[in-house]
C-alpha atoms as a PDB file:
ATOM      1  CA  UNK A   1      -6.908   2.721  10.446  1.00  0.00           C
ATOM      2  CA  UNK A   2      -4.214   0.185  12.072  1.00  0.00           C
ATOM      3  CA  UNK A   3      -1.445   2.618  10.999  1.00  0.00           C
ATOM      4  CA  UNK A   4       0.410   4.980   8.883  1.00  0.00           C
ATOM      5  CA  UNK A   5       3.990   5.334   7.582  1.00  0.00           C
ATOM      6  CA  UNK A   6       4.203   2.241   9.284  1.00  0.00           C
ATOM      7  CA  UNK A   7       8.042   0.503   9.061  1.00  0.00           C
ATOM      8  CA  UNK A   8       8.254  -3.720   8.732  1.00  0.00           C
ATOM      9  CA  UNK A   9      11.145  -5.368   7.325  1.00  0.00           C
ATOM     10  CA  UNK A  10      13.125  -2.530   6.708  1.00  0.00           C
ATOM     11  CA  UNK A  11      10.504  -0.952   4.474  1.00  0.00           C
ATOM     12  CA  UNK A  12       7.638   1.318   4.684  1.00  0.00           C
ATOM     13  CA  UNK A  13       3.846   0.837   4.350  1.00  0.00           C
ATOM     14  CA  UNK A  14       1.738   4.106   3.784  1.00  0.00           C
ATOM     15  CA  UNK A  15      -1.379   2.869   5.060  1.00  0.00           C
ATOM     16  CA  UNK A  16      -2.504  -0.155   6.639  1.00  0.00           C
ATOM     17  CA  UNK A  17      -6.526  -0.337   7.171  1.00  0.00           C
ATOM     18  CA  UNK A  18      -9.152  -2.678   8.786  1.00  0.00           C
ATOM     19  CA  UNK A  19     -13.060  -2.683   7.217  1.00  0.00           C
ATOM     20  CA  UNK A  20     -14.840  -5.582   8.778  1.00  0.00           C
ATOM     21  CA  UNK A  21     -13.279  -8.840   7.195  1.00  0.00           C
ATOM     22  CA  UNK A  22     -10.680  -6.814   4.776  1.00  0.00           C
ATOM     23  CA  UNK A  23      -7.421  -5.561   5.254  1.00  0.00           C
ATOM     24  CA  UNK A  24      -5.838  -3.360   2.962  1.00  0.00           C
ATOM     25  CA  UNK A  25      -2.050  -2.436   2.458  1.00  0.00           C
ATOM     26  CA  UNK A  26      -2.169   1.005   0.556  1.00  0.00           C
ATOM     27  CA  UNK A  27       0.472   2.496  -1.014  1.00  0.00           C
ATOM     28  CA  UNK A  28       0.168   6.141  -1.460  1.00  0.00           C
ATOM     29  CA  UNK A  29       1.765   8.051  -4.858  1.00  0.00           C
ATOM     30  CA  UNK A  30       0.778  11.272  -5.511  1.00  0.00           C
ATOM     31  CA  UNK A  31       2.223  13.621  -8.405  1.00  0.00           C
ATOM     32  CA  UNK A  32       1.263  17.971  -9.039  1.00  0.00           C
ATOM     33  CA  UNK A  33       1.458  17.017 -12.663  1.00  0.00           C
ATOM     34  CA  UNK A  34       1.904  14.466 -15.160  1.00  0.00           C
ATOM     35  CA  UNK A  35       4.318  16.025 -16.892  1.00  0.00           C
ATOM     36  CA  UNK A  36       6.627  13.200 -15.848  1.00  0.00           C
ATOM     37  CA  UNK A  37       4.504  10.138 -15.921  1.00  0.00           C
ATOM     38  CA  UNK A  38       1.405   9.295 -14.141  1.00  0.00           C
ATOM     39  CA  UNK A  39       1.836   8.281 -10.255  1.00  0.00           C
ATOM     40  CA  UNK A  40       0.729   4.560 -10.900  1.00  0.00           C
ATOM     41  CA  UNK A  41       3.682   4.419 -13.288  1.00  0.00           C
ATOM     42  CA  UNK A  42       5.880   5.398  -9.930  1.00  0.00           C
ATOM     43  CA  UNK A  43       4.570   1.776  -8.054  1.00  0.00           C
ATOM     44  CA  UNK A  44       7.736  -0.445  -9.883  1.00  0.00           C
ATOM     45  CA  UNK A  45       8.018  -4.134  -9.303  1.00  0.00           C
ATOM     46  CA  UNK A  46      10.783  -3.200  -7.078  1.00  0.00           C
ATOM     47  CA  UNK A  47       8.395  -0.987  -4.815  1.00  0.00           C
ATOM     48  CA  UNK A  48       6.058  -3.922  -4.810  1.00  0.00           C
ATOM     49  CA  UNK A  49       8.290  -6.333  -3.453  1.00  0.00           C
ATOM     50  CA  UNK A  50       9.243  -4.125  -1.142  1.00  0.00           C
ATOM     51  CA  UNK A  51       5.610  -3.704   0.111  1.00  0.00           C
ATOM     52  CA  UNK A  52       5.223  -7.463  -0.202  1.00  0.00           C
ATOM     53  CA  UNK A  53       8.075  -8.185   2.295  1.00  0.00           C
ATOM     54  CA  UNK A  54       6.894  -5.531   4.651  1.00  0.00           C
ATOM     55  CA  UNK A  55       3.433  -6.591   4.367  1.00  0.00           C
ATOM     56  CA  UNK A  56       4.499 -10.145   5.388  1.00  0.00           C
ATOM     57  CA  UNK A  57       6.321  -8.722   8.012  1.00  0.00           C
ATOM     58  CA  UNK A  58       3.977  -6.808   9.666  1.00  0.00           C
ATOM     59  CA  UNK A  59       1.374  -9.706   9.921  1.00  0.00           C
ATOM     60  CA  UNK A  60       3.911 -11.871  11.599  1.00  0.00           C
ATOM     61  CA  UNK A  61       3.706  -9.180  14.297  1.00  0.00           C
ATOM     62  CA  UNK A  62       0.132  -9.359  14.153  1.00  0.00           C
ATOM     63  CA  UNK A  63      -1.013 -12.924  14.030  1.00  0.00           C
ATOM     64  CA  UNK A  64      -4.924 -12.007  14.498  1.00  0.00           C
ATOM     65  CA  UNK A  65      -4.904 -10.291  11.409  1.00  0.00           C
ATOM     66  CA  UNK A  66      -3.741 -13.391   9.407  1.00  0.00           C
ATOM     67  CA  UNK A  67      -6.948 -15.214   8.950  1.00  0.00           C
ATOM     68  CA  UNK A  68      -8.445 -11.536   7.103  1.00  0.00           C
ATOM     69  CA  UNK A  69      -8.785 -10.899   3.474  1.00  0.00           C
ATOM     70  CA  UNK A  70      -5.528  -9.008   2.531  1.00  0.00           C
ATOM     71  CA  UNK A  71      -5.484  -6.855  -0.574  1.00  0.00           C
ATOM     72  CA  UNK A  72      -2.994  -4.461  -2.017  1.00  0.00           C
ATOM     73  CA  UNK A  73      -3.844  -0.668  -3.594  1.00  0.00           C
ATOM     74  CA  UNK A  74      -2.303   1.702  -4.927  1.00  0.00           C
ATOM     75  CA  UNK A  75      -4.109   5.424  -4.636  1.00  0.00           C
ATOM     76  CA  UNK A  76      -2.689   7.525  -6.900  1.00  0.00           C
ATOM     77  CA  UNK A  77      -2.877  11.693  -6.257  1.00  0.00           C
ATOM     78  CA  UNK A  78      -2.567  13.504  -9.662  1.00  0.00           C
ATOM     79  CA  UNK A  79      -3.670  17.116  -8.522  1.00  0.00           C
ATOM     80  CA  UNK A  80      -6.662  16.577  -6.852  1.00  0.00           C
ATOM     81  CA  UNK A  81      -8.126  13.786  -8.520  1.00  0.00           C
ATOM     82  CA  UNK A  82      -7.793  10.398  -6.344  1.00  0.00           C
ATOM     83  CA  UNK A  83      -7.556   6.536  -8.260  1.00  0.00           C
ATOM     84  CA  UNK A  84      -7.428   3.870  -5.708  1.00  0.00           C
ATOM     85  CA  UNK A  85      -6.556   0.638  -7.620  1.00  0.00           C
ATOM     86  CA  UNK A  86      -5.826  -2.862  -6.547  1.00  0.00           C
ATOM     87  CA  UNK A  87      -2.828  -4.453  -7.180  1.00  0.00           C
ATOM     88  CA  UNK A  88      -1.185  -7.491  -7.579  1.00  0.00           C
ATOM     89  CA  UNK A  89       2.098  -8.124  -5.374  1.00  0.00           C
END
């Protein structure tokens, strides 16, 4: 792991993480219940950009990591059930 609760940009990144060739900007959401929604549905455009900008952000402070595979998730706590999904930014 490169880092957690990690502040770029003037927004916050839950997890950032390093496997081999692949880094991965993960957002964490996690709900008791889903008697209000599910936590995927909490992950709005706006909190995407957000991540986007401090994505970008952080790998201008980190120019070795530029030439890795980036991808975007989304892990999603509902009780004690995990989803880890990919997602588009």
């Amino acid at each position: 792991m490169l880092g957690a609760n990690v502040w770029a940009g003037g927004h916050e990144l839950d997890l950032i993480v390093r496997r081999g060739r692949r880094l991965v900007f993960c957002e964490v959401k996690g709900k008791a219940t889903t008697a209000y929604g599910h936590p995927l549905e909490m992950v709005t455009p706006e909190k995407r950009r957000r991540v986007r900008l401090a994505a970008e952000t952080w790998l201008a402070r980190h120019p070795e990591c530029r030439t890795l595979d980036c991808r975007f998730e989304v892990v999603a706590i509902e009780g004690r059930r995990l989803e880890r999904v990919s997602v588009e930014l």
